[in-house]
C-alpha atoms as a PDB file:
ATOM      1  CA  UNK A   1     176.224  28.147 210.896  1.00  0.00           C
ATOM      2  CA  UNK A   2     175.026  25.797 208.265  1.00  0.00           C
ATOM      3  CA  UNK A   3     176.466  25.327 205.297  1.00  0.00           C
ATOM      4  CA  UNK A   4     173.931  27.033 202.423  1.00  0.00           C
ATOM      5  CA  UNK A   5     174.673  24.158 199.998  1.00  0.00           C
ATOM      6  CA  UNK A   6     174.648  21.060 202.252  1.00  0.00           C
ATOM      7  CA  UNK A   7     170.268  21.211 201.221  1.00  0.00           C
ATOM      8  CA  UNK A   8     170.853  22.164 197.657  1.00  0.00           C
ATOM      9  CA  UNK A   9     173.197  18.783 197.155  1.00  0.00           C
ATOM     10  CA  UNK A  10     170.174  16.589 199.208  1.00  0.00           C
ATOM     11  CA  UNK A  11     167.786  14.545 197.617  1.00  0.00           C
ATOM     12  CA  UNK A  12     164.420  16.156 195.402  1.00  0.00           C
ATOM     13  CA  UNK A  13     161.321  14.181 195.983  1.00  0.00           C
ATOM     14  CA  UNK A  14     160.213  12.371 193.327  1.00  0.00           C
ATOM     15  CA  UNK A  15     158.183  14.228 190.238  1.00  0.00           C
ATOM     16  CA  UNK A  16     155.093  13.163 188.832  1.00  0.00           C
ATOM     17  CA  UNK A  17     154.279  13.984 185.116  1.00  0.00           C
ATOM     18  CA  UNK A  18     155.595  16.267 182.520  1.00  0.00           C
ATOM     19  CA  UNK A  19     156.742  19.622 181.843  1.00  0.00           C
ATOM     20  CA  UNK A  20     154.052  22.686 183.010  1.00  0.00           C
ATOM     21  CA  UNK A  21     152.127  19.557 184.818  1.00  0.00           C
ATOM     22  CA  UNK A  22     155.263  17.884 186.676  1.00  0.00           C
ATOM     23  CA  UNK A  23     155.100  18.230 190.390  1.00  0.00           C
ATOM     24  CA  UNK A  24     156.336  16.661 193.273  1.00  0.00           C
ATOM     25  CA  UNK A  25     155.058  12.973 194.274  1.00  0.00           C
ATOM     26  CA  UNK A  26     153.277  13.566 197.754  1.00  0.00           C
ATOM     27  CA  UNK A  27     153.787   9.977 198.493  1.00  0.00           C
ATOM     28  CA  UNK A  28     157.684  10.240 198.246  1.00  0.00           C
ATOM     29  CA  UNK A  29     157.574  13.652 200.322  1.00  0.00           C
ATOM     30  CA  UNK A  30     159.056  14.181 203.854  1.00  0.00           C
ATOM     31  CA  UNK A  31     158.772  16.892 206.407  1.00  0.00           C
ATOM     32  CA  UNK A  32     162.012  18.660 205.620  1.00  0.00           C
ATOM     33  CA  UNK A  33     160.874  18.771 201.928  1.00  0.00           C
ATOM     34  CA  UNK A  34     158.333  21.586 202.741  1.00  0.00           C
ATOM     35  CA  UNK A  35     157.768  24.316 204.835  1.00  0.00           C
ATOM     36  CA  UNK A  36     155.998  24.830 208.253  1.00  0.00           C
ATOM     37  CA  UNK A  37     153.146  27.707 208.109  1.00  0.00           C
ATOM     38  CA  UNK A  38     151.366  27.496 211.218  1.00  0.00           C
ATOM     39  CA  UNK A  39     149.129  30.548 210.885  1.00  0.00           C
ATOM     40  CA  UNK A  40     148.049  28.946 207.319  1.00  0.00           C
ATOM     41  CA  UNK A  41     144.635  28.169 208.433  1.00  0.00           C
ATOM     42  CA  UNK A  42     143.490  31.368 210.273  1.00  0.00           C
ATOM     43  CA  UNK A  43     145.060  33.508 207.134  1.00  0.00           C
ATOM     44  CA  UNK A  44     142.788  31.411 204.947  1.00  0.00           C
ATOM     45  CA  UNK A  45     139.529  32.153 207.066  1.00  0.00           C
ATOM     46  CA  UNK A  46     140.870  36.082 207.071  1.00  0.00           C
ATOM     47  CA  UNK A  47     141.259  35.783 203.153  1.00  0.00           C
ATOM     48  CA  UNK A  48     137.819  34.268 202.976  1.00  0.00           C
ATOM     49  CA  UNK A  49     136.015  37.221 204.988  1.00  0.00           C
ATOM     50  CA  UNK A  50     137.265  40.116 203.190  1.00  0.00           C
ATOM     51  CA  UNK A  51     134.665  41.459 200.900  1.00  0.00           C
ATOM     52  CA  UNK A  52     135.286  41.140 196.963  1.00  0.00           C
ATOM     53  CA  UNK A  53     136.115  44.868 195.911  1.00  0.00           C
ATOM     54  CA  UNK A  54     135.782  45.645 191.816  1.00  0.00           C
ATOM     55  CA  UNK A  55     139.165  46.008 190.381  1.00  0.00           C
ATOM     56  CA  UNK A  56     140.271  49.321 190.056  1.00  0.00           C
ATOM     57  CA  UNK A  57     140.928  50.766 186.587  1.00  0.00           C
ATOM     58  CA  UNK A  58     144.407  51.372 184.982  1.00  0.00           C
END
């Protein structure tokens, strides 16, 4: 088994600007820096076909 803290001692990608707009450069980004979600694409068109429902009140 893997040791849990072998990723959290790897390198971060680099950042891009400051505080609530800093995020990660997508230029300095690798595979193993993200996550795989295959099925991203058909849960997006599934998301997109559902009618809009008013919200319900509190």
């Amino acid at each position: 088994m893997a040791d849990p803290l072998d990723k959290a001692t790897s390198k971060a990608p680099a950042t891009l600007g400051e505080g609530c707009l800093s995020r990660y450069d997508p230029d300095d980004m690798s595979p193993e820096d993200g996550t795989e979600f295959p099925g991203a694409a058909e849960l997006w068109e599934q998301l997109q076909q559902e009618p809009d429902s008013p919200p319900k009140p509190a």
